[in-house]
Protein backbone atom coordinates (compact mmCIF):
# COMPACT_ATOMS: atom_id res chain seq x y z
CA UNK A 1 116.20 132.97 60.64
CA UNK A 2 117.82 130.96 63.11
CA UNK A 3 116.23 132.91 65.75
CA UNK A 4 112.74 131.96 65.29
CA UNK A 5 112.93 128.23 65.88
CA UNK A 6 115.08 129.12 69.26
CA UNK A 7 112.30 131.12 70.32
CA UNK A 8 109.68 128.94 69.45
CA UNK A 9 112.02 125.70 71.37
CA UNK A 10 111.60 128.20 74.62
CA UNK A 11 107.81 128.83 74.06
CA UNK A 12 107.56 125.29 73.87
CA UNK A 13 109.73 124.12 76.65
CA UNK A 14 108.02 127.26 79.17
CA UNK A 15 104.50 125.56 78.56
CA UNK A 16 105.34 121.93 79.16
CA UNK A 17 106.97 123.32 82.45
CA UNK A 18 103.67 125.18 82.92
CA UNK A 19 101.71 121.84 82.63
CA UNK A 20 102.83 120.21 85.91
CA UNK A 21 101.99 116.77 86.77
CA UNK A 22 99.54 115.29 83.89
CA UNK A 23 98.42 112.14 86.27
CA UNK A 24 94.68 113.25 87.02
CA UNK A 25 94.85 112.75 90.60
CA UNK A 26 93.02 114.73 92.43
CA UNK A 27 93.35 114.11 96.06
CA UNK A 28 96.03 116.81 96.67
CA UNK A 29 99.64 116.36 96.21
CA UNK A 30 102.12 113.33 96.21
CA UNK A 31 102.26 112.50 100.17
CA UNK A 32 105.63 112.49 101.36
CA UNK A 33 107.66 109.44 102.30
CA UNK A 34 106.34 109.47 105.94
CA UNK A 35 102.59 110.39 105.27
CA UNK A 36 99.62 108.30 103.53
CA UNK A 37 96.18 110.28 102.88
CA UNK A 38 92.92 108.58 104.18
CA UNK A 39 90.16 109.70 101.60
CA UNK A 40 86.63 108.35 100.81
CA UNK A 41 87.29 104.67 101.46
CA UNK A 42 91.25 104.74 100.40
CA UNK A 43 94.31 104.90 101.82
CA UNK A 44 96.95 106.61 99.35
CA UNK A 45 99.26 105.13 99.26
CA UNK A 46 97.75 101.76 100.15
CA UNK A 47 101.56 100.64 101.13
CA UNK A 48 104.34 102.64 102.05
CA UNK A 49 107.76 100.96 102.88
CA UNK A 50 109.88 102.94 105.76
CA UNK A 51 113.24 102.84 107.57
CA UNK A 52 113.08 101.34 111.52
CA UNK A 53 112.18 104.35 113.60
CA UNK A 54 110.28 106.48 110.98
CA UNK A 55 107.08 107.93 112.22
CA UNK A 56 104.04 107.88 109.92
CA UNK A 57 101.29 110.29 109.48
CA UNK A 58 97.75 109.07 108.62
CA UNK A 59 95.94 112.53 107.07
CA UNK A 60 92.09 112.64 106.94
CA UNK A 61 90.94 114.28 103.70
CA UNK A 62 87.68 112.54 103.00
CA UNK A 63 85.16 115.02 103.80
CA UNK A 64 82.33 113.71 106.38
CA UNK A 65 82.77 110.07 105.81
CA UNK A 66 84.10 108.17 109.22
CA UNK A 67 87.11 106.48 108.82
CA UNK A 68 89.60 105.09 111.05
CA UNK A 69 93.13 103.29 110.77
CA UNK A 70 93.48 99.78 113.29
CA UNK A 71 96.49 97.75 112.92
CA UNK A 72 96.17 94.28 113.73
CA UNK A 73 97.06 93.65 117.57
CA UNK A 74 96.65 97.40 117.99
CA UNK A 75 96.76 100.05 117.81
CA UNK A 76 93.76 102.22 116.28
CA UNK A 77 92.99 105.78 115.56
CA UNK A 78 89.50 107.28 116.31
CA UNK A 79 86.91 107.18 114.21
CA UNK A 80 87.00 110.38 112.56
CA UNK A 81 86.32 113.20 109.54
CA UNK A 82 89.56 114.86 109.66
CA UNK A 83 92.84 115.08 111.76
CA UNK A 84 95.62 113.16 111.90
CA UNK A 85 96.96 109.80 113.34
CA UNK A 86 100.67 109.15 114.26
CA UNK A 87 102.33 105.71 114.93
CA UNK A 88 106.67 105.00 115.11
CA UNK A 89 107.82 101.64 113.85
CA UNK A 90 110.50 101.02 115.73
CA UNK A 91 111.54 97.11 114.46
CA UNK A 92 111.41 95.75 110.89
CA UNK A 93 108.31 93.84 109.74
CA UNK A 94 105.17 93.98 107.65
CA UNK A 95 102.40 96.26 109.46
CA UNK A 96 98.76 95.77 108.12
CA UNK A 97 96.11 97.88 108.68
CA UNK A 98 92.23 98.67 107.58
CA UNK A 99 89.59 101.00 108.11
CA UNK A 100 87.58 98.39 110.34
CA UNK A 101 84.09 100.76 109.38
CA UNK A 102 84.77 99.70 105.67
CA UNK A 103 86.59 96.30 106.02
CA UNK A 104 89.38 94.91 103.62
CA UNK A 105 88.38 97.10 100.43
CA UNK A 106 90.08 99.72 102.46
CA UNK A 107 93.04 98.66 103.27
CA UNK A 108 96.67 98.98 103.62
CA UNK A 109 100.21 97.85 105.25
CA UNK A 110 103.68 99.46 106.27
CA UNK A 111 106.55 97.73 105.82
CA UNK A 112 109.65 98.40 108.33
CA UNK A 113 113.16 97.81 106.69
């Protein structure tokens, strides 16, 4: 008899496993420390905090809406539908940025430690 709740504890623990991240998001997966997504007028994350000399990647997935990423004092991406957009922070500080086609609702910053 004991056998049957054992199995049952590993039938249950198997399909939570199965279930995988229960958030609902569903603009890909989590972008990694170094990377935000630009989607249909958002930047995900909006900010991202980084060690002095990281590079970060600005990835395009918003189908054919333009979108671009200009930091204040420079510098800017393209406008563009997909690709990707590099820039190094090399000294500490807060970085702000927008999409300048769809102004301050899209949004974000980097911040240098």
């Amino acid at each position: 008899m004991i056998r049957v709740p054992r199995i049952l504890l590993a039938i249950a623990v198997l399909a939570l496993a199965a279930c995988g991240d229960a958030t609902g998001n569903d603009d890909g997966p989590d972008p990694v420390d170094n990377e935000v997504r630009v989607g249909n007028n958002f930047f995900s994350p909006a900010s991202r905090t980084v060690a002095a000399g990281t590079t970060v990647t600005w990835t395009w997935n918003a189908g054919s809406v333009m979108h671009n990423v200009t930091f204040t004092g420079g510098p800017a991406s393209p406008n563009q539908t997909s690709g990707t957009f590099q820039r190094t922070f090399s000294s500490a500080g807060t970085f702000a940025y927008t999409c300048t086609i769809h102004g301050a609702s899209m949004s974000g910053s980097v911040t240098v430690q």
